[in-house]
C-alpha atoms as a PDB file:
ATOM      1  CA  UNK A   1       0.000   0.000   0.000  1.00  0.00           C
ATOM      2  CA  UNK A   2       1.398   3.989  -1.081  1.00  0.00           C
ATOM      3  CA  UNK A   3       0.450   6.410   1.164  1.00  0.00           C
ATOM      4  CA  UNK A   4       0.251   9.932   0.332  1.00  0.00           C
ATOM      5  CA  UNK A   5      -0.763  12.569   3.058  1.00  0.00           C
ATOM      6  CA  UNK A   6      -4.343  12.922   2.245  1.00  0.00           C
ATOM      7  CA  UNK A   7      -4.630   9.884   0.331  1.00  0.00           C
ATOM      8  CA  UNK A   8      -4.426   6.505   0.156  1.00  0.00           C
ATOM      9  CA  UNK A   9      -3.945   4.054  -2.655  1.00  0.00           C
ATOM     10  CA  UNK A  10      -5.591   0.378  -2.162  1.00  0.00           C
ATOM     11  CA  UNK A  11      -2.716  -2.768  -3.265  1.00  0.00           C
ATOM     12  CA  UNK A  12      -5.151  -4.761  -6.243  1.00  0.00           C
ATOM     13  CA  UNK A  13      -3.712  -7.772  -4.513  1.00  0.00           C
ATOM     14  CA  UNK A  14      -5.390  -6.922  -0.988  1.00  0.00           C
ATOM     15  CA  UNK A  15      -8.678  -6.006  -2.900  1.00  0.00           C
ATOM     16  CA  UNK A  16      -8.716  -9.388  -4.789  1.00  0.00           C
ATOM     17  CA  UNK A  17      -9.960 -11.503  -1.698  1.00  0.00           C
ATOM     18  CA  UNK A  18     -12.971  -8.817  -1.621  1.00  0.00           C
ATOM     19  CA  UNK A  19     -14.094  -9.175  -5.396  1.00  0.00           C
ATOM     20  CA  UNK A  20     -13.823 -12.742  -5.013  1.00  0.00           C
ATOM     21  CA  UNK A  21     -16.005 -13.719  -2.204  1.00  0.00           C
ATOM     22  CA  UNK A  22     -18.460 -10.694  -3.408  1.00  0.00           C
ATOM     23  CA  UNK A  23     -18.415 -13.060  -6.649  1.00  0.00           C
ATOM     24  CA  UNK A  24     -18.815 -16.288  -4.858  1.00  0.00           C
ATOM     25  CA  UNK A  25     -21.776 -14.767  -3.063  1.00  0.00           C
ATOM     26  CA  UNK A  26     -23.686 -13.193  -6.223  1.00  0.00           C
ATOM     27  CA  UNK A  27     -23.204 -16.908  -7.822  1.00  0.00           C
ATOM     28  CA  UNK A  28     -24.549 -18.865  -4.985  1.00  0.00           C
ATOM     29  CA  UNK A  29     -27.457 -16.327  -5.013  1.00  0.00           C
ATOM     30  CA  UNK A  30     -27.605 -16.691  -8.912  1.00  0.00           C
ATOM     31  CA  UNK A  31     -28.129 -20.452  -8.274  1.00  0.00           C
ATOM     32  CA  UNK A  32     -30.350 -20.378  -5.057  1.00  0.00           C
ATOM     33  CA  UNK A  33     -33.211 -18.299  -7.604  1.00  0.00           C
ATOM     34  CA  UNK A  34     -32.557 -21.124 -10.529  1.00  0.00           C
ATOM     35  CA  UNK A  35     -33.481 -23.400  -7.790  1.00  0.00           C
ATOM     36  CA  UNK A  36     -36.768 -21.602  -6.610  1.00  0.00           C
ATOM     37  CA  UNK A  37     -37.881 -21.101 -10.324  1.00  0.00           C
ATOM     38  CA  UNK A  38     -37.444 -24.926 -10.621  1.00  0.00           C
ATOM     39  CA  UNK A  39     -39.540 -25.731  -7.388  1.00  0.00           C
ATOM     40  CA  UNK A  40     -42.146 -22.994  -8.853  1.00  0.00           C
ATOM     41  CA  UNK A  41     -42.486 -25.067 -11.908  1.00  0.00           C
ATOM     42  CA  UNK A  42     -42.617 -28.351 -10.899  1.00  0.00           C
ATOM     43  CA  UNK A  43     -45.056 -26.982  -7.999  1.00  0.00           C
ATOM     44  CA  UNK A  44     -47.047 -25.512 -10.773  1.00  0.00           C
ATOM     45  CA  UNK A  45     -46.893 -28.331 -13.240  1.00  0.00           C
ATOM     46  CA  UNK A  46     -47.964 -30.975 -10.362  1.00  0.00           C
ATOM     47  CA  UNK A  47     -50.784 -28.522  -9.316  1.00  0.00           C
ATOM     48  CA  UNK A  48     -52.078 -28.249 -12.496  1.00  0.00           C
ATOM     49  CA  UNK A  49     -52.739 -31.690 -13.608  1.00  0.00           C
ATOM     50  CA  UNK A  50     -54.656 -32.422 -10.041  1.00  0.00           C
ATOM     51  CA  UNK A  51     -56.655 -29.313 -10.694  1.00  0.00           C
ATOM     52  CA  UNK A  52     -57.096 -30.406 -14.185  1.00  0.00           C
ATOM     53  CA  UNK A  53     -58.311 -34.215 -13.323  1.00  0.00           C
ATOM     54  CA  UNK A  54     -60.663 -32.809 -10.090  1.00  0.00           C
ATOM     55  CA  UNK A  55     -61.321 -29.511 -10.527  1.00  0.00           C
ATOM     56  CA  UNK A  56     -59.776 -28.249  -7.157  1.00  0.00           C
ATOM     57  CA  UNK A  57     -56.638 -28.579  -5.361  1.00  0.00           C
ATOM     58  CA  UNK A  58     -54.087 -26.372  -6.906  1.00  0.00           C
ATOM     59  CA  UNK A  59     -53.045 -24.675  -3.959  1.00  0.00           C
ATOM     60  CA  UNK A  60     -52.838 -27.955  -2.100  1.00  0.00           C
ATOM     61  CA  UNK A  61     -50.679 -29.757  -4.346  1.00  0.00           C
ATOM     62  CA  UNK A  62     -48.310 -26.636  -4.884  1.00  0.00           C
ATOM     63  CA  UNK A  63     -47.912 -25.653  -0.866  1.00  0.00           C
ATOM     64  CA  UNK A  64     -46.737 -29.011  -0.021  1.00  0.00           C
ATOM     65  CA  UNK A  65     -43.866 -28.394  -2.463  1.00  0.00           C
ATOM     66  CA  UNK A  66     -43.600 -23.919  -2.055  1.00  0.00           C
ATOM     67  CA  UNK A  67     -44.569 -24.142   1.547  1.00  0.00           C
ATOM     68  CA  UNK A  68     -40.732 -25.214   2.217  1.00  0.00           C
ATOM     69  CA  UNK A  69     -38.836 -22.527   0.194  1.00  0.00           C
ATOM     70  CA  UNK A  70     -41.468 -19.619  -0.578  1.00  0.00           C
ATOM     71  CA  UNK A  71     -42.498 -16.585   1.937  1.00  0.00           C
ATOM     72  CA  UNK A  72     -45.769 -16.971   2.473  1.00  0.00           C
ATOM     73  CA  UNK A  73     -46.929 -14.269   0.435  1.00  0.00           C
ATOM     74  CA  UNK A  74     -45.895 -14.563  -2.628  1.00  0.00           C
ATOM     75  CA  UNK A  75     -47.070 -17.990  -2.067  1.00  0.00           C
ATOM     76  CA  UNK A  76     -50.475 -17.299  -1.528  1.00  0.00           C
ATOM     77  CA  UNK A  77     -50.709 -15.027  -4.914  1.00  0.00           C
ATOM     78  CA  UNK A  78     -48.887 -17.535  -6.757  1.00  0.00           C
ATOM     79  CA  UNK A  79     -51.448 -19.902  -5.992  1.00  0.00           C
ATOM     80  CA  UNK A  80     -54.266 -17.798  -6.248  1.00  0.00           C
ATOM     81  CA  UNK A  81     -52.862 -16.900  -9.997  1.00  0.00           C
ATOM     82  CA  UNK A  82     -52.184 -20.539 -10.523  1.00  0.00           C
ATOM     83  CA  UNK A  83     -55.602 -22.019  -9.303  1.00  0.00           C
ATOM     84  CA  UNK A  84     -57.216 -19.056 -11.690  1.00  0.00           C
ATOM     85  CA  UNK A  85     -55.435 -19.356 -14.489  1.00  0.00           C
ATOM     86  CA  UNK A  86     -56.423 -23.146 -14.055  1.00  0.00           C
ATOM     87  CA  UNK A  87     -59.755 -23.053 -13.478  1.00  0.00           C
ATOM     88  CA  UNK A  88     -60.445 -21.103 -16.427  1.00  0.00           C
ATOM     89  CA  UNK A  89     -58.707 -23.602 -18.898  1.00  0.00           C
ATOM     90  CA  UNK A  90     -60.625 -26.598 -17.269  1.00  0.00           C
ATOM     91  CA  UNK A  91     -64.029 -24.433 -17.476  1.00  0.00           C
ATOM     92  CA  UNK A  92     -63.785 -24.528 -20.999  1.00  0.00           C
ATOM     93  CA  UNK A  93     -62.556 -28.735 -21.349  1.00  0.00           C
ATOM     94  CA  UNK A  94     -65.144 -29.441 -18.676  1.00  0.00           C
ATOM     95  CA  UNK A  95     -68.734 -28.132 -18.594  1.00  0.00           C
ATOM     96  CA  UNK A  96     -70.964 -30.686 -17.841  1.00  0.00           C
ATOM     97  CA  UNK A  97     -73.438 -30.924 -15.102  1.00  0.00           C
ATOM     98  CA  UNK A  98     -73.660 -27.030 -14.429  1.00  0.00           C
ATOM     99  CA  UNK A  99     -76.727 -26.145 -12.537  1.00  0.00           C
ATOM    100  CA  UNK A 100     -77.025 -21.847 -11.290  1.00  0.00           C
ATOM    101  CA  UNK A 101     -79.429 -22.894  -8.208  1.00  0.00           C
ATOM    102  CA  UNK A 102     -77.169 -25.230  -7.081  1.00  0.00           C
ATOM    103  CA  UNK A 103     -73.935 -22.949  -7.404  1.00  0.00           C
ATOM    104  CA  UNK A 104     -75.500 -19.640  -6.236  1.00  0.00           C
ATOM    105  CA  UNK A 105     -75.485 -19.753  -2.189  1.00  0.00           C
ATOM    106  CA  UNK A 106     -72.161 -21.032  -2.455  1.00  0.00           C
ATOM    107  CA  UNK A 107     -70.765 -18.271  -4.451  1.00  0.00           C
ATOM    108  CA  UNK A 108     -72.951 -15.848  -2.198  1.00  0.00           C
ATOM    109  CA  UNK A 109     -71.830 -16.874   0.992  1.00  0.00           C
ATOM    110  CA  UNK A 110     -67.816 -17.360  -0.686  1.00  0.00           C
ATOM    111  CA  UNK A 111     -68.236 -13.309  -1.629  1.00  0.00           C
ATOM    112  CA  UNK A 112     -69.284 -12.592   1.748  1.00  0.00           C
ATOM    113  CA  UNK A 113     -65.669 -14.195   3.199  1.00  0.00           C
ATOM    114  CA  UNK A 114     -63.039 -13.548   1.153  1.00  0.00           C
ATOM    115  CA  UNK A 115     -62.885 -10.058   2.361  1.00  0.00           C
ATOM    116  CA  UNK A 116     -62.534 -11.491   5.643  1.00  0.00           C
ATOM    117  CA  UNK A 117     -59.684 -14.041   4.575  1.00  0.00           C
ATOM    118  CA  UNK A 118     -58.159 -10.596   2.840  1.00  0.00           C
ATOM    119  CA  UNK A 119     -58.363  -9.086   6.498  1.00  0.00           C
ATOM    120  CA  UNK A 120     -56.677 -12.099   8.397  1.00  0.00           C
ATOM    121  CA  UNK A 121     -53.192 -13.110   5.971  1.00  0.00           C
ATOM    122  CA  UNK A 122     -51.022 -10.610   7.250  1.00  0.00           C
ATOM    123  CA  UNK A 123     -51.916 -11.350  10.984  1.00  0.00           C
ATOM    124  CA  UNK A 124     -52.472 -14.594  10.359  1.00  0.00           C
ATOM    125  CA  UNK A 125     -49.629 -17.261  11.710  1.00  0.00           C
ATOM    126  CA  UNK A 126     -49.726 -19.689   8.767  1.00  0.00           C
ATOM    127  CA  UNK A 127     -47.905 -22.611  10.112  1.00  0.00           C
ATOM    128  CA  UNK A 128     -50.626 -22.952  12.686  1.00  0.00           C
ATOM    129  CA  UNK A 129     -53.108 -22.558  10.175  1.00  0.00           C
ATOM    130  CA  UNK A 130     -51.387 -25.325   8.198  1.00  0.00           C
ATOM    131  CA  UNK A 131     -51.342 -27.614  11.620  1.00  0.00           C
ATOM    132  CA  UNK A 132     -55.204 -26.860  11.854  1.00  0.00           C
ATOM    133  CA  UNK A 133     -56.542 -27.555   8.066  1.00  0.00           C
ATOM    134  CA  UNK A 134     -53.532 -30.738   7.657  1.00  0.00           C
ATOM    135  CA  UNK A 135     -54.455 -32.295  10.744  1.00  0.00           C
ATOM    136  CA  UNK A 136     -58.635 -31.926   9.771  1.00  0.00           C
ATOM    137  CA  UNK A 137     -57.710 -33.546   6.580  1.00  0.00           C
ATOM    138  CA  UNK A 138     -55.328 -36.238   8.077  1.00  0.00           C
ATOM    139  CA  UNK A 139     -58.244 -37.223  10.060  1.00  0.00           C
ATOM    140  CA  UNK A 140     -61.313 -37.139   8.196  1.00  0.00           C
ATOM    141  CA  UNK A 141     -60.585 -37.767   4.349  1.00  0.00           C
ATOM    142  CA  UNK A 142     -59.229 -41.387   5.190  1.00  0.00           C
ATOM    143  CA  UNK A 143     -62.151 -42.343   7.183  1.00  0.00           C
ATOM    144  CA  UNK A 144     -64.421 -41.228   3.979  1.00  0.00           C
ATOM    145  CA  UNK A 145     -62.473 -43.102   1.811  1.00  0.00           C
ATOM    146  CA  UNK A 146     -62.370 -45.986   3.982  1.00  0.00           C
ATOM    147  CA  UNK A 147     -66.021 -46.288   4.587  1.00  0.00           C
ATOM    148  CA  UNK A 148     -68.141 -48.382   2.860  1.00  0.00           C
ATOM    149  CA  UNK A 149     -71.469 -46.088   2.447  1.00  0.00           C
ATOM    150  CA  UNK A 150     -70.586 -42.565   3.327  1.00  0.00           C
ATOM    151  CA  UNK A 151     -73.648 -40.771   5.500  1.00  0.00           C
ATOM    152  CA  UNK A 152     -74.947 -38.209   3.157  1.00  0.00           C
ATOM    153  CA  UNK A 153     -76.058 -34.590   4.615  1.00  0.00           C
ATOM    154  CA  UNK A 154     -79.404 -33.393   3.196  1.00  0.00           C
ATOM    155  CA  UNK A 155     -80.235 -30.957   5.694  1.00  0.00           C
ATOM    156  CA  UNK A 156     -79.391 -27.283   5.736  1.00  0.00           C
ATOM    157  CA  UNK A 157     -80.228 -26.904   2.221  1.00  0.00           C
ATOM    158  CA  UNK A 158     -79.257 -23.710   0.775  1.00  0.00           C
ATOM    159  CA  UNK A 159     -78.600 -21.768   3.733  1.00  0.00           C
ATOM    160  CA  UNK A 160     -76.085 -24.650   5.117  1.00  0.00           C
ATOM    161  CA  UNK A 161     -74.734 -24.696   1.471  1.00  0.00           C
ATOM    162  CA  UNK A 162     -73.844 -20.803   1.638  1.00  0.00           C
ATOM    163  CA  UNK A 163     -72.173 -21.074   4.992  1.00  0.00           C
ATOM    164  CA  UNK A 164     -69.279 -23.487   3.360  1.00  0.00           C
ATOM    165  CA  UNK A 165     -69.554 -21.129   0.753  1.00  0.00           C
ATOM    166  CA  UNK A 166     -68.388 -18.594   3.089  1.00  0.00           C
ATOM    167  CA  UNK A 167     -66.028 -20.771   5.054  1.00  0.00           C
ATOM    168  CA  UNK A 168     -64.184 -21.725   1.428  1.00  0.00           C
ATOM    169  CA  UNK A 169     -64.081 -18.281   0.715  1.00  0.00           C
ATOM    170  CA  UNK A 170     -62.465 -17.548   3.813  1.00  0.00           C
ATOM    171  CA  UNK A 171     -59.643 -19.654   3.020  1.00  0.00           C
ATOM    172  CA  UNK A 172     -59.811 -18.254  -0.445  1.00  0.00           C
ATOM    173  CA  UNK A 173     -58.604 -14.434   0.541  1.00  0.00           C
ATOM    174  CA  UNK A 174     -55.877 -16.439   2.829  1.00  0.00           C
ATOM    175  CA  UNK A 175     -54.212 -18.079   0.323  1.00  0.00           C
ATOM    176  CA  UNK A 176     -56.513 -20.238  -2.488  1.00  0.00           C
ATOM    177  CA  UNK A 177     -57.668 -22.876  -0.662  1.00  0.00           C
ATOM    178  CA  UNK A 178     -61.320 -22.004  -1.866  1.00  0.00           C
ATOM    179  CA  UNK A 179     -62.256 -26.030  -2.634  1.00  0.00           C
ATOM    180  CA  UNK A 180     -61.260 -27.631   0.792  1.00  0.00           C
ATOM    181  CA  UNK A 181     -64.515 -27.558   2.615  1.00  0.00           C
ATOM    182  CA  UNK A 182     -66.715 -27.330  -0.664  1.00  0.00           C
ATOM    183  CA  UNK A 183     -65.242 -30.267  -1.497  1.00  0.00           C
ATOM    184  CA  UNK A 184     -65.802 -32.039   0.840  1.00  0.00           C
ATOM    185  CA  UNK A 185     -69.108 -30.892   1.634  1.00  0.00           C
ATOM    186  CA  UNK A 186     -70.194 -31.794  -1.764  1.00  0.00           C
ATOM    187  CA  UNK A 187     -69.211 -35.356  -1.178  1.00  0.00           C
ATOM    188  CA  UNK A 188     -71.262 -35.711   1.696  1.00  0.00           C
ATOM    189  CA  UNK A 189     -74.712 -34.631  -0.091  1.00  0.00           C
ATOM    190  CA  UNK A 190     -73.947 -37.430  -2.589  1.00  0.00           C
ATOM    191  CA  UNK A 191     -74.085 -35.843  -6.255  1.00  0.00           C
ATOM    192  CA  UNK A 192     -72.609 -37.888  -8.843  1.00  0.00           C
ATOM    193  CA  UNK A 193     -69.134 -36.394  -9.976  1.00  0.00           C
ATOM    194  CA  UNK A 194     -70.070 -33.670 -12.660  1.00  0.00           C
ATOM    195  CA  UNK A 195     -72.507 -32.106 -10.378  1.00  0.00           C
ATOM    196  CA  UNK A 196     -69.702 -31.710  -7.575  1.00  0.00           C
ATOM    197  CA  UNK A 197     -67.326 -30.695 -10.136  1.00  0.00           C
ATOM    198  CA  UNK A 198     -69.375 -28.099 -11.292  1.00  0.00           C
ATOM    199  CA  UNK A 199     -69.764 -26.488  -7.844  1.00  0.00           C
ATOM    200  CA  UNK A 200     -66.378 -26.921  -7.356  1.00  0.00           C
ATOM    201  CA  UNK A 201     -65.142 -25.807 -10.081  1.00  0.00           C
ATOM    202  CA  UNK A 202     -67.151 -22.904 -10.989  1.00  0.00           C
ATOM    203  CA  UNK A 203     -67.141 -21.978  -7.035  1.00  0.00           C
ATOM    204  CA  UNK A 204     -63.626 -21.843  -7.341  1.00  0.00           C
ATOM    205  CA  UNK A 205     -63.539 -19.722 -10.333  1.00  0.00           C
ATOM    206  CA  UNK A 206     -65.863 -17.126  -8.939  1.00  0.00           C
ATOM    207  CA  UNK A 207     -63.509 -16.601  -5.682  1.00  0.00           C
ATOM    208  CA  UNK A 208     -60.224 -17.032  -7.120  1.00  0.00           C
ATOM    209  CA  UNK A 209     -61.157 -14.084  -9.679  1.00  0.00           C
ATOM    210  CA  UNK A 210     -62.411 -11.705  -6.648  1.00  0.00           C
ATOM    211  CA  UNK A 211     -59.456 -12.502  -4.128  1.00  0.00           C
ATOM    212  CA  UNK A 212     -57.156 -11.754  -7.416  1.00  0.00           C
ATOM    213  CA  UNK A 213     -58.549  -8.482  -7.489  1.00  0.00           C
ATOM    214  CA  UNK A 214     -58.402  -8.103  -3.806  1.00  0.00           C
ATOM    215  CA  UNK A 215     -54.747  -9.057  -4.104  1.00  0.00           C
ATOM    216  CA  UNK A 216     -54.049  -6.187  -7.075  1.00  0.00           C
ATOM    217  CA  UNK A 217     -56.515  -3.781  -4.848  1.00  0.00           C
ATOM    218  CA  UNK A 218     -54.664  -4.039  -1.640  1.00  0.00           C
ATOM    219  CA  UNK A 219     -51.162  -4.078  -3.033  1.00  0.00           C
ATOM    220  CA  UNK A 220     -50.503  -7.915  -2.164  1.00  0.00           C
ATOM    221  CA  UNK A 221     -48.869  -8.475  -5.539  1.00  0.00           C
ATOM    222  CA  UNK A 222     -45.774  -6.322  -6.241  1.00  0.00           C
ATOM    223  CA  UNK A 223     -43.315  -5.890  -9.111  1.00  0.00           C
ATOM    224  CA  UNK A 224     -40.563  -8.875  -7.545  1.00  0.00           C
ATOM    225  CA  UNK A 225     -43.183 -11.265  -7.747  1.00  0.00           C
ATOM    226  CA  UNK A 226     -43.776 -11.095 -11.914  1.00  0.00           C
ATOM    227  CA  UNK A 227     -40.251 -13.127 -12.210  1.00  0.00           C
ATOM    228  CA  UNK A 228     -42.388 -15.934  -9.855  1.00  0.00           C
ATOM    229  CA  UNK A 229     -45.255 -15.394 -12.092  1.00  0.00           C
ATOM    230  CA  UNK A 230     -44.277 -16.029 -15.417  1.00  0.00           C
ATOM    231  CA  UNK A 231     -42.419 -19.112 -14.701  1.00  0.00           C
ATOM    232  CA  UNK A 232     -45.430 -20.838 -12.296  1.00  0.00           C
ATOM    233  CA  UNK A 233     -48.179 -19.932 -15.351  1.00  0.00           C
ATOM    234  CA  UNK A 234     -46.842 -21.325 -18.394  1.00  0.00           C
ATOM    235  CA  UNK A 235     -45.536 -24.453 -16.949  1.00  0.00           C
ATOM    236  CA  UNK A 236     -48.903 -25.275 -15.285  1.00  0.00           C
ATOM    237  CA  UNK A 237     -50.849 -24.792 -18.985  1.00  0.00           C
ATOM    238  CA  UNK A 238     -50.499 -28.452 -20.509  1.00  0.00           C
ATOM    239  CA  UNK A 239     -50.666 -30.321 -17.374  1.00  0.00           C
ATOM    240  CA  UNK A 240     -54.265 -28.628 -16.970  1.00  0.00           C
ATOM    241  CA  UNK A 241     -55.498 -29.776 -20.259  1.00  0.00           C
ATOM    242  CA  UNK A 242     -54.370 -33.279 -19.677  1.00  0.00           C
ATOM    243  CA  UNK A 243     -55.799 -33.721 -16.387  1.00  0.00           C
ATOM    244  CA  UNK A 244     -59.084 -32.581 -17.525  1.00  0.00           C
ATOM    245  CA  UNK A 245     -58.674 -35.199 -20.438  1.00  0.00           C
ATOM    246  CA  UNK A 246     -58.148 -37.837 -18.041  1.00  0.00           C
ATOM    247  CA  UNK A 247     -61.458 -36.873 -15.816  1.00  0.00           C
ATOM    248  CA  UNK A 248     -63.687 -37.883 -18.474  1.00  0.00           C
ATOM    249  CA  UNK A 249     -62.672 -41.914 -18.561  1.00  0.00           C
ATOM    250  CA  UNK A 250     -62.765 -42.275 -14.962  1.00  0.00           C
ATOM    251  CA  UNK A 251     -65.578 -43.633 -12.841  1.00  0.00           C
ATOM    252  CA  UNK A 252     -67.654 -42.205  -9.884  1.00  0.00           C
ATOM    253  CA  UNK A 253     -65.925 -44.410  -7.418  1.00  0.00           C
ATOM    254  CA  UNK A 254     -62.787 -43.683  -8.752  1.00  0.00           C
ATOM    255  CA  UNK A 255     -63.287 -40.022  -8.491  1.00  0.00           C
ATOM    256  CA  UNK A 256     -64.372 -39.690  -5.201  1.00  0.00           C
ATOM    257  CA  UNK A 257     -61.340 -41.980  -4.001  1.00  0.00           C
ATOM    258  CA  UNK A 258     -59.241 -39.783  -6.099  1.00  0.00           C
ATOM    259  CA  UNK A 259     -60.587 -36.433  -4.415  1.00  0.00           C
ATOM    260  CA  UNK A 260     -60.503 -37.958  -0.724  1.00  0.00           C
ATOM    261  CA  UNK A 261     -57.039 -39.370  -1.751  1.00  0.00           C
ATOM    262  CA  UNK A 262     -55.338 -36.108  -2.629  1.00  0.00           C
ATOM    263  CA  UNK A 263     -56.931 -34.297   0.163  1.00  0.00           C
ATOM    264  CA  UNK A 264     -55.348 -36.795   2.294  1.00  0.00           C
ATOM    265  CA  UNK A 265     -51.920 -36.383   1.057  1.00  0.00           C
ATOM    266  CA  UNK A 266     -52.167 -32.613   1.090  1.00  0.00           C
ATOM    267  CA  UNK A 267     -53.031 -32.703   4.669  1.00  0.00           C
ATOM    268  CA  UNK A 268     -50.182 -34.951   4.999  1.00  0.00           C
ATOM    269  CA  UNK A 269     -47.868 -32.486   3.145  1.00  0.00           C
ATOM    270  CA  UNK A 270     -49.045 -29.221   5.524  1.00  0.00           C
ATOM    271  CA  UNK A 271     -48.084 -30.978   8.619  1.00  0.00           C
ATOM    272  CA  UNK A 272     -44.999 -32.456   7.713  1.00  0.00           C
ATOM    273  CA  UNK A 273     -44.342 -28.475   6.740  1.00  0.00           C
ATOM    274  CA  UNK A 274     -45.559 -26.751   9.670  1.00  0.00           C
ATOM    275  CA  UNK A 275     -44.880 -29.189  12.848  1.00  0.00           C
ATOM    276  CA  UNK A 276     -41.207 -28.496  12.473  1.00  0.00           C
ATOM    277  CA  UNK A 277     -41.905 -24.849  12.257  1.00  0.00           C
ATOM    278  CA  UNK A 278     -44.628 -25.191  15.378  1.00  0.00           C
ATOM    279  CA  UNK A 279     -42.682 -27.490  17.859  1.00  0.00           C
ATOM    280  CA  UNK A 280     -39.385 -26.246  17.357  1.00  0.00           C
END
């Protein structure tokens, strides 16, 4: 090092050390994003098939793979972008059994809570929300699927439908989990599998598009997200179509073990992502 009074002259050799580690550090960073971009695609691409074959379960199938490496937030609007963009390709490849009296209270009742789901995300602690919905799932789905004759609800009627209406929509404005309790609700008043996938699907649709806008309203989707975007949409497009192909061979029984099945394994997914997070 030359020193002059009033200045000082760095060696290159003693700065070298510097540059380097700043360039070892912008390269691991360089390939911790090409890492996230891969588990946003495969998340998406996984996603979209299930949503494609059922008509729900998007954000299901991609938490249990973003849930690990995502913040929460740009999470919840990449599923909520996701589980649109998906329910709008499979409303076009699957439109039977669509019935307006049937779909209405739930949509009512889903309008009435998303604004409340909205309200709760950023004060909400999402791991224990994750404990609560996995373990609910954990428990109940395999004792639907494992009974013989499932008991099926016929009272309530329309008022009873609009309060899971609200309850899904609830867990829409949180982050996309509109079909979990329609679902499942659905399956317990016995309708054959194109009447529940209409409500489902067409439920879903409705809420997703209003919690999008709530999203954009509120300022929940910002510039550093698009990157997160464009990668999740595209790879989820063709998985979509195909799943919805594949929903047309298959049988009653097979669809309701499907939809029981994957609900188990999602709740499966959320608490081997949030006990960790809880207990330690």
């Amino acid at each position: 090092m030359v020193c002059l009074y009033g200045a000082t002259t760095i060696d290159p050799c003693m700065q070298a050390p510097y540059v380097t580690d700043a360039r070892q550090q912008q390269q691991q960073g360089q390939a911790m994003d090409s890492s996230v971009f891969v588990i946003v695609a495969l998340g998406a691409a996984a996603a979209g098939f299930v949503q494609g074959l059922s008509g729900f379960g998007f954000g299901l199938t991609a938490m249990s793979l973003w849930a690990w490496t995502l913040e929460p937030r740009l999470a919840a609007v990449l599923v909520v972008a996701g589980s649109l963009t998906g329910q709008v390709l499979a409303a076009f490849s699957v439109r039977r059994g669509f019935d307006w009296l049937r779909l209405l209270p739930f949509v009512l009742g889903g309008l009435a809570g998303i604004p409340i789901g909205v309200a709760l995300l950023p004060r909400l602690d999402m791991e224990a929300f994750k404990l609560v919905l996995g373990t609910l799932l954990v428990l109940w789905c395999p004792a639907m699927l494992l009974a013989k004759q499932l008991p099926r609800l016929t009272r309530g009627g329309r008022l009873a439908d609009a309060v899971v209406g609200m309850a899904g929509g609830v867990m829409g404005g949180i982050g996309g989990f509109t079909g979990v309790l329609p679902t499942l609700w659905c399956t317990l008043r016995g309708w054959d599998k194109d009447a529940q996938r209409a409500v489902i699907q067409n439920f879903n649709l409705a809420m997703l598009l209003v919690t999008m806008v709530a999203y954009l309203a509120t300022g929940m989707v910002t510039a550093p997200m698009l990157p997160y975007l464009a990668v999740a949409l595209p790879a989820m497009l063709v998985p979509v179509l195909l799943g919805a192909r594949l929903y047309h061979g298959i049988s009653e029984a097979r669809f309701r073990q499907i939809v029981l099945g994957m609900l188990t394994l999602s709740g499966v997914a959320m608490l081997a992502s949030a006990l960790p997070k809880v207990l330690w």
